[in-house]
Protein backbone atom coordinates (compact mmCIF):
# COMPACT_ATOMS: atom_id res chain seq x y z
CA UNK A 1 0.00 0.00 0.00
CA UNK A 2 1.58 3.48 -1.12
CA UNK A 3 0.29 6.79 -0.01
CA UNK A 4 1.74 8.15 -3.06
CA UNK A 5 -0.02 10.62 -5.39
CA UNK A 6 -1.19 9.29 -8.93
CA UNK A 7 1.94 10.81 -11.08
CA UNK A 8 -0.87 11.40 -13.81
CA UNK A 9 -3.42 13.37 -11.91
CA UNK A 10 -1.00 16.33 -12.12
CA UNK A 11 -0.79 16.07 -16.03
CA UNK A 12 -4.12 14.07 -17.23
CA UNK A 13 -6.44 17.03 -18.23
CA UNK A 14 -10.55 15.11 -17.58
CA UNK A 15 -12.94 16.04 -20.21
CA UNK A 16 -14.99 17.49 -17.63
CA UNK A 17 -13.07 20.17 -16.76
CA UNK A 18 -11.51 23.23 -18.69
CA UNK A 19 -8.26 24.38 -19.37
CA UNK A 20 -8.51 27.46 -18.26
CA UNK A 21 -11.49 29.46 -16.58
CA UNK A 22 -11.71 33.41 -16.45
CA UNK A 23 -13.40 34.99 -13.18
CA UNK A 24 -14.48 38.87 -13.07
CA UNK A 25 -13.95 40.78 -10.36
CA UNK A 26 -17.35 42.45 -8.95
CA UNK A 27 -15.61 45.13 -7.93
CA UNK A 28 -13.10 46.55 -10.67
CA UNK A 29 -13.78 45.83 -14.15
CA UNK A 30 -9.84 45.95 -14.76
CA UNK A 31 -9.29 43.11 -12.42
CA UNK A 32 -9.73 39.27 -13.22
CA UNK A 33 -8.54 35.80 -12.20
CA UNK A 34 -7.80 32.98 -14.08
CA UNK A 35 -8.05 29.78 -13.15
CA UNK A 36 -5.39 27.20 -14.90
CA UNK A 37 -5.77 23.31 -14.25
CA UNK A 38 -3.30 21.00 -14.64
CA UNK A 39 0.21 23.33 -14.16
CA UNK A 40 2.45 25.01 -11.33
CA UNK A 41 4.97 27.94 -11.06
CA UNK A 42 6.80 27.31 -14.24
CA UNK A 43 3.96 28.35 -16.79
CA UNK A 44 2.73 30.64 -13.71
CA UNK A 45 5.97 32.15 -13.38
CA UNK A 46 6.37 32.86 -16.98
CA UNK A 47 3.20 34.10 -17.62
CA UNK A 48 3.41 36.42 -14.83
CA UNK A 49 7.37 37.67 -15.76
CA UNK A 50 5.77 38.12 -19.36
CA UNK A 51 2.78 40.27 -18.07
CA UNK A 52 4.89 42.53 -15.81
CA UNK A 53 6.62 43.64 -19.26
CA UNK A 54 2.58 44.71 -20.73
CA UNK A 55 2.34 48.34 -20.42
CA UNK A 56 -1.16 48.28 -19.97
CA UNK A 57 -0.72 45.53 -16.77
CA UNK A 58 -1.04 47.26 -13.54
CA UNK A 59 -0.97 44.10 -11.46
CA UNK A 60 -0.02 40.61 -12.05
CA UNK A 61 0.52 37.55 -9.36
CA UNK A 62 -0.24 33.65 -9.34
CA UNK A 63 -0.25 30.99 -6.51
CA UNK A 64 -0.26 27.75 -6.44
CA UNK A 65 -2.41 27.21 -3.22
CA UNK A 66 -1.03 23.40 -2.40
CA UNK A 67 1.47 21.18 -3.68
CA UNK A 68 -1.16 18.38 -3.90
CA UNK A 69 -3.47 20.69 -6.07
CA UNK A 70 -2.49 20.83 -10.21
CA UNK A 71 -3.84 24.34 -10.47
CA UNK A 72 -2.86 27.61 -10.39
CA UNK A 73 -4.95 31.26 -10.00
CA UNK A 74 -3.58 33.78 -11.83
CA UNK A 75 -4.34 37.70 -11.39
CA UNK A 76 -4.30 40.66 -13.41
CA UNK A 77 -5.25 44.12 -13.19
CA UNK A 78 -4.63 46.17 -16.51
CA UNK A 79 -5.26 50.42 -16.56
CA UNK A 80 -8.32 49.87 -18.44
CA UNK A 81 -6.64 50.05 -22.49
CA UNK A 82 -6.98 46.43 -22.57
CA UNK A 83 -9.10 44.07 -20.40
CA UNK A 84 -7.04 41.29 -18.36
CA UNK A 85 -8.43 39.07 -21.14
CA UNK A 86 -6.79 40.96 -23.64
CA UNK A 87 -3.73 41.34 -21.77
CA UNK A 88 -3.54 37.30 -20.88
CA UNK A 89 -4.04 36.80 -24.64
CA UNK A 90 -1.07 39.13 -25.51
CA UNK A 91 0.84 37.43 -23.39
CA UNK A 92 0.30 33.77 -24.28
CA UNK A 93 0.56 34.68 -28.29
CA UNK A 94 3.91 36.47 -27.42
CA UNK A 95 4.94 33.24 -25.63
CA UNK A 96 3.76 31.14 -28.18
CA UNK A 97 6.18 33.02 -31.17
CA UNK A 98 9.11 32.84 -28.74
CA UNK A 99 8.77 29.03 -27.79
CA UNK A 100 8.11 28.06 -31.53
CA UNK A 101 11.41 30.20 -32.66
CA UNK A 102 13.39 27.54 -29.90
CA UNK A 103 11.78 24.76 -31.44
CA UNK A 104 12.76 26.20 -34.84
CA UNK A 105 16.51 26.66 -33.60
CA UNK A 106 16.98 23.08 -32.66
């Protein structure tokens, strides 16, 4: 008998849930949360480093809130040019360019 944690549970995406899942905030229109299953602090990290760089970002932080959960909340506040949706988009197309010109340099 093993107490150890399924090694796939922290990869295996179920059908039931989504990807990702974008909350508002009630309370500022420039503020939401996003909810990513299925990763930790390296794509949080990067994200986060990327949206720093975003003029329009105001705010941006992540947390993983345990070890034995494969999900991470991400939050951004942007000055109101873009929406945080906008802004997460930005980012994750700018990411996607600079990962594919690796993969082209191998």
């Amino acid at each position: 008998m093993s107490n150890t944690p399924n090694a796939l549970e922290s990869l295996v995406l179920p059908e039931t849930l989504q990807k990702i899942t974008f909350y508002k905030d009630e309370k500022n229109k420039n503020c939401g949360y996003f909810k990513i299953e299925k990763e930790d602090h390296t794509l949080g990290h990067l994200i986060h480093s990327k949206l720093l760089k975003e003029k329009s970002v105001i705010f941006s932080g992540y947390k993983r809130p345990h070890p034995l959960e494969h999900f991470i909340y991400l939050k951004i506040i942007t000055d109101g040019v873009f929406s945080p949706k906008d802004a997460f988009d930005s980012v994750l197309k700018d990411l996607y360019i600079e990962f594919s010109y690796l993969e082209d340099g191998i």
